[in-house]
N, C-alpha and C. Protein backbone atom coordinates (compact mmCIF):
# COMPACT_ATOMS: atom_id res chain seq x y z
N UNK A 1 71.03 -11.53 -12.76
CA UNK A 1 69.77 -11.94 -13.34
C UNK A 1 68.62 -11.25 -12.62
N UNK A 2 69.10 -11.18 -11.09
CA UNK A 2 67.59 -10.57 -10.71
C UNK A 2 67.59 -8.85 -10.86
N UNK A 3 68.50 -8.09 -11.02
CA UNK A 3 68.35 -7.07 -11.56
C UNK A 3 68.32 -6.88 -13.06
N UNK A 4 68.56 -7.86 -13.56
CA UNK A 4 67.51 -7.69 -15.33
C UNK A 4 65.99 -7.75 -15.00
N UNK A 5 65.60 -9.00 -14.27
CA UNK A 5 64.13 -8.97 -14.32
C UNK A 5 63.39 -7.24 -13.45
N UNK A 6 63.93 -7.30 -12.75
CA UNK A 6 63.71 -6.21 -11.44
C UNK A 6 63.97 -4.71 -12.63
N UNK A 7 64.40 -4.59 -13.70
CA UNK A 7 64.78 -3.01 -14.56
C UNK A 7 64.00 -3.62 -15.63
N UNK A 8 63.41 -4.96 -15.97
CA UNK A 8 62.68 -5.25 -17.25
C UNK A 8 60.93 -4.89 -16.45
N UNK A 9 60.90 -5.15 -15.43
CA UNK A 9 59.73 -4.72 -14.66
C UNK A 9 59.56 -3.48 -14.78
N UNK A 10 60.30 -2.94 -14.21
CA UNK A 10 60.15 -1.50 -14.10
C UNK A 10 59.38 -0.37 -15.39
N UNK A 11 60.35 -1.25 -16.46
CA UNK A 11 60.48 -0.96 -17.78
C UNK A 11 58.84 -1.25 -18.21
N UNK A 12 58.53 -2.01 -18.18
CA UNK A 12 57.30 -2.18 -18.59
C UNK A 12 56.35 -1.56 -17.72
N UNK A 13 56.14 -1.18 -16.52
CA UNK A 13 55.37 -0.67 -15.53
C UNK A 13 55.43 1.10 -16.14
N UNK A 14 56.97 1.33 -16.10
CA UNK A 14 56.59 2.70 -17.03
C UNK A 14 56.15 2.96 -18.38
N UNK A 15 56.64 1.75 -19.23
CA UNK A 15 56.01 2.09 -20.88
C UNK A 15 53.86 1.96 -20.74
N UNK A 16 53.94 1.39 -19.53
CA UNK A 16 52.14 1.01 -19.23
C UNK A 16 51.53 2.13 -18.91
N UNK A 17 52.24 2.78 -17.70
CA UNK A 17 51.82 4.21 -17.51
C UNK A 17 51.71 5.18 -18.17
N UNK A 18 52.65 5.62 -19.22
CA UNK A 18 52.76 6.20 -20.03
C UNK A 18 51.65 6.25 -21.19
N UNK A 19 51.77 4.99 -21.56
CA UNK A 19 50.86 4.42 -22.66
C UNK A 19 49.47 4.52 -22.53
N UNK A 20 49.19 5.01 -21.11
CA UNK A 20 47.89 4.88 -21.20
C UNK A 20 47.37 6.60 -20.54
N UNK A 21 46.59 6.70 -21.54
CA UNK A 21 45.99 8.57 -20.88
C UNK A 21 44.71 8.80 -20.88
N UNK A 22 44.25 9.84 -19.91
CA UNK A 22 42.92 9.96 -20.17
C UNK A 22 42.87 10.73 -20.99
N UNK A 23 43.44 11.84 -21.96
CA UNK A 23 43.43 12.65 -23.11
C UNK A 23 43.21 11.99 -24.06
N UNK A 24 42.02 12.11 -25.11
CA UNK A 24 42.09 11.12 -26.56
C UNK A 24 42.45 12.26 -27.53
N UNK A 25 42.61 12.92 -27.50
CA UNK A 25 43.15 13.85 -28.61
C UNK A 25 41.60 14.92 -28.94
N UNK A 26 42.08 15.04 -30.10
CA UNK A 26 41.35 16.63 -30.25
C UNK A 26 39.72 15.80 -31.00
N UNK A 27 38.84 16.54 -30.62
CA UNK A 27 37.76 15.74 -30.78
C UNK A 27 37.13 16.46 -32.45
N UNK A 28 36.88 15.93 -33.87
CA UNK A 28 36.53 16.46 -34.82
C UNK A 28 35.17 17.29 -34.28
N UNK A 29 35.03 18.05 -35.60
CA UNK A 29 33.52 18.39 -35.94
C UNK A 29 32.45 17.23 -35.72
N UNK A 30 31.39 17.55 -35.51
CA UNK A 30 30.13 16.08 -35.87
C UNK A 30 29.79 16.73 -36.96
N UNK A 31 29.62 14.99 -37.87
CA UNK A 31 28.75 15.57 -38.58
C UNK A 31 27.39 15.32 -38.50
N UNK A 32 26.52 15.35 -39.33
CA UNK A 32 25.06 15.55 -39.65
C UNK A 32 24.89 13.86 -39.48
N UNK A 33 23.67 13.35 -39.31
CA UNK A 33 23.52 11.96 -39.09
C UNK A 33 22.49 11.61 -40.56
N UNK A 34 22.79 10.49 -40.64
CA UNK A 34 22.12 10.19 -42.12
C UNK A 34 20.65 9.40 -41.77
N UNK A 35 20.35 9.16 -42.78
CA UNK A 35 18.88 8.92 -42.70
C UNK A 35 18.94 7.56 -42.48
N UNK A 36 17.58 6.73 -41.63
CA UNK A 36 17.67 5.50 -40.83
C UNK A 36 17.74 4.39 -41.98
N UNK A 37 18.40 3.39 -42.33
CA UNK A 37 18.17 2.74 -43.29
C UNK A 37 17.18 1.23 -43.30
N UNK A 38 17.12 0.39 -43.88
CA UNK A 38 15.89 -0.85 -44.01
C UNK A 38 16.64 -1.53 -43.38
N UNK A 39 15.59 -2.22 -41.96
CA UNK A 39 16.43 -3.20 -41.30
C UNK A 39 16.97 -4.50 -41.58
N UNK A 40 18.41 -4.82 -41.81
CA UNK A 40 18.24 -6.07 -42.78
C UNK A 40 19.67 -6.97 -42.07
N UNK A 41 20.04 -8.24 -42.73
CA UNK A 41 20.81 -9.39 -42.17
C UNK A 41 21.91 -8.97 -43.59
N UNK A 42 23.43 -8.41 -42.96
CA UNK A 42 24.01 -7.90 -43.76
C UNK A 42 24.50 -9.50 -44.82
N UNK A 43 24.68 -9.02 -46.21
CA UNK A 43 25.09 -10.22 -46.73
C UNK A 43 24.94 -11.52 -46.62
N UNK A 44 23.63 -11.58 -45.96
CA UNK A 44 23.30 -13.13 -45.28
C UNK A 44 22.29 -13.91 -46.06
N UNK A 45 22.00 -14.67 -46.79
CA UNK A 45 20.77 -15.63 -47.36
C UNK A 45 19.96 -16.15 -46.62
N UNK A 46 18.69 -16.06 -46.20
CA UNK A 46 18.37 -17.67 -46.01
C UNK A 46 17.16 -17.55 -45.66
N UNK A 47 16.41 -18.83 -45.69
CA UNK A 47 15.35 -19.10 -45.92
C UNK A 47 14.52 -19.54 -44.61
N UNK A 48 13.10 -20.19 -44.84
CA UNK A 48 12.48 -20.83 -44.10
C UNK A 48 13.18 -21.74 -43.28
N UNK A 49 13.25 -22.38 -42.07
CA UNK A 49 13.12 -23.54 -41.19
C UNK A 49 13.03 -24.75 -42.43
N UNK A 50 13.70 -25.93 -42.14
CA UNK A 50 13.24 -27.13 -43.19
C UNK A 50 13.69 -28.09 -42.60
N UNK A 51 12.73 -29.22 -42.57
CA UNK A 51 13.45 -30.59 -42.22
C UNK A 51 14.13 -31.37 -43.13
N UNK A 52 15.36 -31.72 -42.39
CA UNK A 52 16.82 -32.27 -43.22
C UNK A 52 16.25 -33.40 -43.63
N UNK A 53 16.47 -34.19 -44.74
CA UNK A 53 16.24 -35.54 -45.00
C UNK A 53 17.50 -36.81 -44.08
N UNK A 54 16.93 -37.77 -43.39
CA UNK A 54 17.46 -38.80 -43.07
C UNK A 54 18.85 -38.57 -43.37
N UNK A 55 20.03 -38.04 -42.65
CA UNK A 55 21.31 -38.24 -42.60
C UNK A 55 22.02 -40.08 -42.82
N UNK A 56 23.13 -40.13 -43.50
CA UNK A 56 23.67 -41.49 -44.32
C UNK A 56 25.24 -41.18 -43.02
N UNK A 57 25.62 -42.36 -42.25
CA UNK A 57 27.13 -42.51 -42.10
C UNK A 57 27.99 -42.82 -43.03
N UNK A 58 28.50 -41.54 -42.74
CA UNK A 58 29.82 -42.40 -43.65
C UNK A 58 31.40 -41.35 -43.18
N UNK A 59 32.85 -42.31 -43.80
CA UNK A 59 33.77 -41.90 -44.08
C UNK A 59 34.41 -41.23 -44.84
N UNK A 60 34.78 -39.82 -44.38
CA UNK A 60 35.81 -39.11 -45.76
C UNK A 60 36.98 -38.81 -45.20
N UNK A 61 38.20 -39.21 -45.61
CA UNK A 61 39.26 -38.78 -45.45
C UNK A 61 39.85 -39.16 -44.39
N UNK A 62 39.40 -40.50 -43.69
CA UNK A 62 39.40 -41.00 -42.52
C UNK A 62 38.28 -40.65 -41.51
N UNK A 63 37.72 -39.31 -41.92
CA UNK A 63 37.13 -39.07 -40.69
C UNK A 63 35.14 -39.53 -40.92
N UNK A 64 34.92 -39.69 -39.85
CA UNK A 64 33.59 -40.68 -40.13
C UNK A 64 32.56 -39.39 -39.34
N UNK A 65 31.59 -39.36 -40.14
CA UNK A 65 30.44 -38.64 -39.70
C UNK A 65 29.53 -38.86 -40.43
N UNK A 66 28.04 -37.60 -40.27
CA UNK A 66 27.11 -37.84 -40.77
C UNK A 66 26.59 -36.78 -41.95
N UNK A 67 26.39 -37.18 -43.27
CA UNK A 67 26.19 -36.21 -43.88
C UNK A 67 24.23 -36.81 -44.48
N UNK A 68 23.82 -35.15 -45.35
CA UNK A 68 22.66 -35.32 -45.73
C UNK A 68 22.85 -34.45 -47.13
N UNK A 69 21.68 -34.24 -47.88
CA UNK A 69 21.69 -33.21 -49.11
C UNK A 69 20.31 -32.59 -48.93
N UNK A 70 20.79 -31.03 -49.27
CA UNK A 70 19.79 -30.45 -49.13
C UNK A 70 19.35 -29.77 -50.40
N UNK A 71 18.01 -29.79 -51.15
CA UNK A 71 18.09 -29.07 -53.14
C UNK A 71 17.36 -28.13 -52.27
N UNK A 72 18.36 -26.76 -53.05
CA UNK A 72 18.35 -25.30 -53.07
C UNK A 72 17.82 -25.07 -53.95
N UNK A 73 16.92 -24.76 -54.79
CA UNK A 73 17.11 -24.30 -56.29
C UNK A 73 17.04 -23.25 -56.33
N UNK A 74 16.37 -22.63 -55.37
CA UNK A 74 16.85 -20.97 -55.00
C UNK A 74 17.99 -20.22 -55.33
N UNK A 75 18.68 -21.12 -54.84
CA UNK A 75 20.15 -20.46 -54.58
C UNK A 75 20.87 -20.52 -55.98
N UNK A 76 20.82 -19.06 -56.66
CA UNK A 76 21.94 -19.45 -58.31
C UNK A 76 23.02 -18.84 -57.54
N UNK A 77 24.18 -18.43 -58.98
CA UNK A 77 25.23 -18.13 -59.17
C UNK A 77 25.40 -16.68 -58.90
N UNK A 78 24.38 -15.97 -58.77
CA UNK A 78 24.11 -14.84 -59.15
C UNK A 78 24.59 -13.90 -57.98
């Protein structure tokens, strides 16, 4: 047993060495850099700051917390 662990060591100490190089391979062409684009929040919505209305306790599904509702009308389907 202790020469499995003692050749599984080893084993891994060389697949580590190996595995790791300072060569990254062959470096492409660059290309040309594109033009700066509009600074923006990718795929993200949202709005002003707003105060939540008075949160209600309650239970769903056993589990008990606090919920509130907030009207979007902003927000379609679209």
């Amino acid at each position: 047993m202790k020469i499995s662990k003692t050749i599984f060591t080893l084993f891994l100490v060389a697949i580590s060495t190996m595995s790791c190089s300072s060569d990254d391979g062959t470096d492409g062409k660059d290309g040309i850099d594109g033009q700066t684009g509009a600074t923006g929040t990718a795929n993200v919505i949202y709005s002003a700051w707003l105060t939540a209305p008075t949160a209600v306790a309650e239970t769903i599904d056993g589990t008990s917390g606090m919920s509130t509702s907030i009207v979007a009308p902003q927000l379609t389907e679209d």
